[in-house]
C-alpha atoms as a PDB file:
ATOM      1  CA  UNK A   1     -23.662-118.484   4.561  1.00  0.00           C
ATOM      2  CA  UNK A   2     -20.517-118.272   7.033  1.00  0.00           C
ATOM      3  CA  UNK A   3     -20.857-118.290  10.528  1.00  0.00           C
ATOM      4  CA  UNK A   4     -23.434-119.230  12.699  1.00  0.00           C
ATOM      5  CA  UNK A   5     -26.788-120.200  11.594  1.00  0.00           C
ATOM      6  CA  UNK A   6     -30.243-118.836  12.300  1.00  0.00           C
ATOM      7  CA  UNK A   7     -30.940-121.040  15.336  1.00  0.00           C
ATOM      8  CA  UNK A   8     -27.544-120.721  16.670  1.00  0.00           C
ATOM      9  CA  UNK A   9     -27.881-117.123  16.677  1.00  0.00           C
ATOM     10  CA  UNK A  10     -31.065-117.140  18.071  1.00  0.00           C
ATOM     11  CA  UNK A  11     -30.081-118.896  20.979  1.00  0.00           C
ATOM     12  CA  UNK A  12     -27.035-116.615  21.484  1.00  0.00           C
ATOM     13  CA  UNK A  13     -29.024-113.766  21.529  1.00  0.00           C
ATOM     14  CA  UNK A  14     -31.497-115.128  24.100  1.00  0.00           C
ATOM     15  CA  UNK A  15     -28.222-116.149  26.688  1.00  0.00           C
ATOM     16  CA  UNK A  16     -27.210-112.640  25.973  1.00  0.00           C
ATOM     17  CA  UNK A  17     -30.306-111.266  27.265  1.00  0.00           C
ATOM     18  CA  UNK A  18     -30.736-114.094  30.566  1.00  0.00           C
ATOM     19  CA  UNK A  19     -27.319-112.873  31.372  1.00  0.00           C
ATOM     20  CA  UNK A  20     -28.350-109.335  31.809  1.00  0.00           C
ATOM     21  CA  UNK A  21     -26.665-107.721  27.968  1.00  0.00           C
ATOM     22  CA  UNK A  22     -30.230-106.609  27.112  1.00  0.00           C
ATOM     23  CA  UNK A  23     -28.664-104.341  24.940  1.00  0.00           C
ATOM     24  CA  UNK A  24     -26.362-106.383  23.159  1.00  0.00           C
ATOM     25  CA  UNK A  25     -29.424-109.011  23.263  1.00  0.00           C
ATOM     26  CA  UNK A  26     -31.629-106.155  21.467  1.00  0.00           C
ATOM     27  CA  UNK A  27     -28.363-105.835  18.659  1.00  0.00           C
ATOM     28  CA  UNK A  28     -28.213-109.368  18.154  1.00  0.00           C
ATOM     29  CA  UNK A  29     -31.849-109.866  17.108  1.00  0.00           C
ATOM     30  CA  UNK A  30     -32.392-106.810  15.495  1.00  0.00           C
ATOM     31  CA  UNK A  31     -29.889-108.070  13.315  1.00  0.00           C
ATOM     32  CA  UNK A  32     -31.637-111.375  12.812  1.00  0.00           C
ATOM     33  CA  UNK A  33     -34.943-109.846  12.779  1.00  0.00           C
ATOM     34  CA  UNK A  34     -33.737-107.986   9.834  1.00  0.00           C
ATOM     35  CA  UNK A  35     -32.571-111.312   7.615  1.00  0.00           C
ATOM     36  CA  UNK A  36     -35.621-113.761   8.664  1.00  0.00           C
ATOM     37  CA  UNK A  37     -38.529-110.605   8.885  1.00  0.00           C
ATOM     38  CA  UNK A  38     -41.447-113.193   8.554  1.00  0.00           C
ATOM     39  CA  UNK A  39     -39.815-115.576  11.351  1.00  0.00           C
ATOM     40  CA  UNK A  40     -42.048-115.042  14.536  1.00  0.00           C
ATOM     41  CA  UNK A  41     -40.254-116.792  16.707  1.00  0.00           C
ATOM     42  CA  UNK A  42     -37.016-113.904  15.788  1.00  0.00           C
ATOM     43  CA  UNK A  43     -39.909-110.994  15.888  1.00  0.00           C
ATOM     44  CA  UNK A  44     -41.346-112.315  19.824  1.00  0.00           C
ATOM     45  CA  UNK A  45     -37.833-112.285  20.945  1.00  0.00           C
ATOM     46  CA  UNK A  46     -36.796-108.924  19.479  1.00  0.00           C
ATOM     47  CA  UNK A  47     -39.945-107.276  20.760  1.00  0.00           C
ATOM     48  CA  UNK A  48     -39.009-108.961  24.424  1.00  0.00           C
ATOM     49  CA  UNK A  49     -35.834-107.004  24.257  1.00  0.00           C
ATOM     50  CA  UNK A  50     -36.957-103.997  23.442  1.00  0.00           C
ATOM     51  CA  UNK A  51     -39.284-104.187  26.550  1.00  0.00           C
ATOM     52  CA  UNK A  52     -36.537-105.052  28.392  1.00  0.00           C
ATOM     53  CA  UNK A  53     -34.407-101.610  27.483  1.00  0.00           C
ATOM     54  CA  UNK A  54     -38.027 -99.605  28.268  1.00  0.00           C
ATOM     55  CA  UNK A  55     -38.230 -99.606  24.626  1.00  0.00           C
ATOM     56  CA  UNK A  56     -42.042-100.167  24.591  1.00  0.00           C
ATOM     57  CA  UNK A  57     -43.137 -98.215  21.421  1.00  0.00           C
ATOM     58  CA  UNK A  58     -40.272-100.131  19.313  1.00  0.00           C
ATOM     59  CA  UNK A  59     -41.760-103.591  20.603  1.00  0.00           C
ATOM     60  CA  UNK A  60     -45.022-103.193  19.225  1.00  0.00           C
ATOM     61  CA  UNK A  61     -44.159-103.637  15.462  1.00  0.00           C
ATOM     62  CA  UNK A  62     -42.659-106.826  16.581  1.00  0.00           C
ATOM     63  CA  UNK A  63     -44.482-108.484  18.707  1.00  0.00           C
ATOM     64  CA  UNK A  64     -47.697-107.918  16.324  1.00  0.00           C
ATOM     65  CA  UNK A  65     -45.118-109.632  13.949  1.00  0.00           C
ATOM     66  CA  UNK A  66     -44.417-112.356  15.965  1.00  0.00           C
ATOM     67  CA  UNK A  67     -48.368-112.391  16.203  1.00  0.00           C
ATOM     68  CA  UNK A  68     -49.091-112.225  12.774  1.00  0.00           C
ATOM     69  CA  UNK A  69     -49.374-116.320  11.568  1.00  0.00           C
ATOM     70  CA  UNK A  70     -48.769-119.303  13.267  1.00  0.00           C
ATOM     71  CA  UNK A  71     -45.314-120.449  14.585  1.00  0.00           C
ATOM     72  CA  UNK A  72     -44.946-119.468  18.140  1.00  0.00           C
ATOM     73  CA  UNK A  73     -44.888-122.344  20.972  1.00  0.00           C
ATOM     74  CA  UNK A  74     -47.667-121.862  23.411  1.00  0.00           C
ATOM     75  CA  UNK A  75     -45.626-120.351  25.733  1.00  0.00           C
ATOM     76  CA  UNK A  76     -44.215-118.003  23.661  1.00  0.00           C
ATOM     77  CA  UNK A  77     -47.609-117.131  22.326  1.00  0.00           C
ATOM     78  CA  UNK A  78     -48.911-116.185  25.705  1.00  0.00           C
ATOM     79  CA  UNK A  79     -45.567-114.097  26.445  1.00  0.00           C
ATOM     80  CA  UNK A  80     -46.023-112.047  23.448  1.00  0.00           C
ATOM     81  CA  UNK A  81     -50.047-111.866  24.085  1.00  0.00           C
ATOM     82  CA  UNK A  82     -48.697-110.627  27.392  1.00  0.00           C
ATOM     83  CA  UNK A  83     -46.179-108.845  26.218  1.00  0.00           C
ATOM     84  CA  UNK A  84     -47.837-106.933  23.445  1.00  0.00           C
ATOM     85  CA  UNK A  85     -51.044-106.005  25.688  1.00  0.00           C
ATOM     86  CA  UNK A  86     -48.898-104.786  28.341  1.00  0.00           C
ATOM     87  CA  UNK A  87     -47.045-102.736  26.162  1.00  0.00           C
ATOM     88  CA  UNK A  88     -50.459-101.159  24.643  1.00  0.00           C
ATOM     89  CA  UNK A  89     -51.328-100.227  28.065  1.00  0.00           C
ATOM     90  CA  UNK A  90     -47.845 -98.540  28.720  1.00  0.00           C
ATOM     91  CA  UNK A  91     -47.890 -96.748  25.743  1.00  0.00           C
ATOM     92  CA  UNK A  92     -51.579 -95.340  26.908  1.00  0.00           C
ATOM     93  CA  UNK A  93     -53.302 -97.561  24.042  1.00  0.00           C
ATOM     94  CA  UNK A  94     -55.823 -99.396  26.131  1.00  0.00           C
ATOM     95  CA  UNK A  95     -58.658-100.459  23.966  1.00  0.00           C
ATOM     96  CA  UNK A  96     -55.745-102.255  22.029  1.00  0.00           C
ATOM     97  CA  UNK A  97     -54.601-103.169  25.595  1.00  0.00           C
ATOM     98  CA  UNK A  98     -58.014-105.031  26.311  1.00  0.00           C
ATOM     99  CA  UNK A  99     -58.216-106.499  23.288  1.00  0.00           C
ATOM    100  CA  UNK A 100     -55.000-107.953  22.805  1.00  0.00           C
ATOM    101  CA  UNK A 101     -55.543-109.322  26.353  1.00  0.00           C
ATOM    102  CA  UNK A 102     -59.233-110.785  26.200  1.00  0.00           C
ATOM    103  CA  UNK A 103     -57.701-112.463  23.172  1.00  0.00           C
ATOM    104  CA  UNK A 104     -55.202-113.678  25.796  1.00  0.00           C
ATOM    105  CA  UNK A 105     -57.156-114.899  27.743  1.00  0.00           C
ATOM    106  CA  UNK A 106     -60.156-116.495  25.447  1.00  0.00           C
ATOM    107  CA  UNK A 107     -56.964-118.783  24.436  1.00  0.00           C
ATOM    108  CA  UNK A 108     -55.393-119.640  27.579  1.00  0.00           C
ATOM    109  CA  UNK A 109     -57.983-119.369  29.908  1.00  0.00           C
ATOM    110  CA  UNK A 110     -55.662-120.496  32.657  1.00  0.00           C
ATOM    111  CA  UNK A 111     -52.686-118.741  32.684  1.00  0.00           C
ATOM    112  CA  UNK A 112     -53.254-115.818  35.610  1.00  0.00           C
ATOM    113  CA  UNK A 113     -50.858-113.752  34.232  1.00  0.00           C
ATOM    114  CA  UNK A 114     -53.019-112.434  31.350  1.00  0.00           C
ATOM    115  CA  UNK A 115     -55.671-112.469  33.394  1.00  0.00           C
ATOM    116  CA  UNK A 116     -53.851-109.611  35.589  1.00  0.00           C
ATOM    117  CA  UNK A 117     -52.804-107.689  32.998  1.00  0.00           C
ATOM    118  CA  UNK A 118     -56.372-107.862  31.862  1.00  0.00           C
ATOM    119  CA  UNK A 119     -57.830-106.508  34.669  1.00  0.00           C
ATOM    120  CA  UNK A 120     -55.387-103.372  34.731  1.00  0.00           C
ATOM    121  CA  UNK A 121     -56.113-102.435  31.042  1.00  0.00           C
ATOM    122  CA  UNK A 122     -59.910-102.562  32.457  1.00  0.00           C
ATOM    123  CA  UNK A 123     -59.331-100.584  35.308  1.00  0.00           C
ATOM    124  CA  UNK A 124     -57.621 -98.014  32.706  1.00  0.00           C
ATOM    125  CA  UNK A 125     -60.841 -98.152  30.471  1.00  0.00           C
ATOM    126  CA  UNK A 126     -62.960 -97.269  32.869  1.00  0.00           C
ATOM    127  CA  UNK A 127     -64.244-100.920  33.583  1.00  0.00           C
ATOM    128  CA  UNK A 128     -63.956-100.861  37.502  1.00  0.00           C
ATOM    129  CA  UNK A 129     -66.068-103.901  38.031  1.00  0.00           C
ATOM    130  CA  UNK A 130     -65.153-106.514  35.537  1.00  0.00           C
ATOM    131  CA  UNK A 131     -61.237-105.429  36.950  1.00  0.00           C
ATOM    132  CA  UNK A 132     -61.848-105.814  40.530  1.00  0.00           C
ATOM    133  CA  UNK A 133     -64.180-109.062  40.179  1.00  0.00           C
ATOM    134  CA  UNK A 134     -61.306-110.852  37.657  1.00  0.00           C
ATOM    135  CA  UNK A 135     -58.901-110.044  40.198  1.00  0.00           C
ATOM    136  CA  UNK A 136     -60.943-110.883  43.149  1.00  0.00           C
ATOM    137  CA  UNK A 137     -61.372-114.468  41.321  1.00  0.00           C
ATOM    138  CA  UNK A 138     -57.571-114.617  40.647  1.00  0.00           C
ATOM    139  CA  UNK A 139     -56.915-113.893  44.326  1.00  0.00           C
ATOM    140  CA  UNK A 140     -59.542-116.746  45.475  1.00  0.00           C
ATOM    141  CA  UNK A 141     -57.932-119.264  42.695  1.00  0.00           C
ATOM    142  CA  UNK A 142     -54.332-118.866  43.504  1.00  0.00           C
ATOM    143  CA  UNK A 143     -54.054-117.806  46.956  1.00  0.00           C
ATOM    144  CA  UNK A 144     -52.726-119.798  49.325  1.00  0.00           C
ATOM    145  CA  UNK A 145     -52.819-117.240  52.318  1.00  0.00           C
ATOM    146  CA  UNK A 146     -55.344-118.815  54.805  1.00  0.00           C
ATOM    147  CA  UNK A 147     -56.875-115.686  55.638  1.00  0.00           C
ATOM    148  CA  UNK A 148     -57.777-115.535  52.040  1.00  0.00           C
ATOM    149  CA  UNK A 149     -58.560-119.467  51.597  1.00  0.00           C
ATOM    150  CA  UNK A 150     -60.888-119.788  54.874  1.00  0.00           C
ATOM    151  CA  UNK A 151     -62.904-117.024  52.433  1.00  0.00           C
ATOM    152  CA  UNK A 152     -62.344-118.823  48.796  1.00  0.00           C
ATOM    153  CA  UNK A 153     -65.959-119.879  48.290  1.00  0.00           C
ATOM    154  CA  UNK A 154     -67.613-115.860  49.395  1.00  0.00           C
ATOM    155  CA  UNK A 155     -64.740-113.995  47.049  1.00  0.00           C
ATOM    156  CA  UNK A 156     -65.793-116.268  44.281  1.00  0.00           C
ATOM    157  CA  UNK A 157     -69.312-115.321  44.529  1.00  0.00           C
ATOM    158  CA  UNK A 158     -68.821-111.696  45.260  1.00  0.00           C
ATOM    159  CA  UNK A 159     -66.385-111.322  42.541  1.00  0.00           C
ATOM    160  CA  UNK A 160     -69.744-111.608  40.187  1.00  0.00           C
ATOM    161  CA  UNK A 161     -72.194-109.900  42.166  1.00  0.00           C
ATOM    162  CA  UNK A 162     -70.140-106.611  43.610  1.00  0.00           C
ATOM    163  CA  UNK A 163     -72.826-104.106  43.891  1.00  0.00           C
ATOM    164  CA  UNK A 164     -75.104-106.638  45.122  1.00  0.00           C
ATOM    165  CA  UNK A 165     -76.792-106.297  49.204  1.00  0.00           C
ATOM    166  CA  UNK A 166     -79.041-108.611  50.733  1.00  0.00           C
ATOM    167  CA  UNK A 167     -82.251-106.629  52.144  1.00  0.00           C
END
């Protein structure tokens, strides 16, 4: 093959799209996602770009793709977790949303950005309590406002126990 190879176009594509050319970016890895269609690492990217252009619907094939086997580096598995759940939830699909997210979250239990996203889908299903007391424990986790800190240890234990008085 002439011309560039897979991972030099790859990371071509992905300076075109940190340098703002989303939709040049989105060209590019179309393109790519078209010769290597089992390459996950091609699909995550291609979905990102689509998001980036508002082009939520056209993302989903690829970043369940890019979800589809093994291959993705940790942190690109989260961003398309993300990615792909957020996109659900967008596209007014949130039983998908939830469940792409819990999945999320079961495997990186840690990373608070799921765990947001999370707690909108539930708010969109309906599930008003496990939302507010996820994002009630997010706020007493990573807050470092000390009107919020002086209050870490009672948000915690609310966050479980909302509709909950003492007699």
């Amino acid at each position: 093959m002439n011309g560039p190879n897979r991972d030099e176009r790859l990371v071509e594509a992905i300076r075109v799209r940190a340098a703002g050319q989303h939709q040049l970016a989105r060209e590019q890895l179309v393109a790519l996602a078209g010769e290597f269609p089992d390459d996950v690492e091609v699909a995550f990217h291609t979905a990102w770009a689509h998001d980036l252009l508002g082009l939520e619907a056209a993302a989903v094939p690829f970043y369940e793709r890019a979800l589809s086997q093994e291959g993705l580096s940790p942190e690109d598995r989260q961003g398309a977790l993300l990615g792909l759940g957020s996109t659900y939830r967008v596209l007014g699909r949130y039983e998908s949303a939830v469940a792409t997210l819990r999945r999320g979250v079961d495997e990186f239990p840690d990373h608070a950005g799921l765990r947001t996203f999370l707690a909108m889908a539930l708010y969109n299903t309906g599930e008003h309590r496990e939302s507010t007391g996820l994002l009630l424990h997010l706020l007493a986790t990573t807050s470092q406002d000390p009107t919020i800190t002086d209050y870490r240890q009672a948000l915690d234990r609310y966050a479980d126990h909302l509709d909950e008085t003492t007699d």
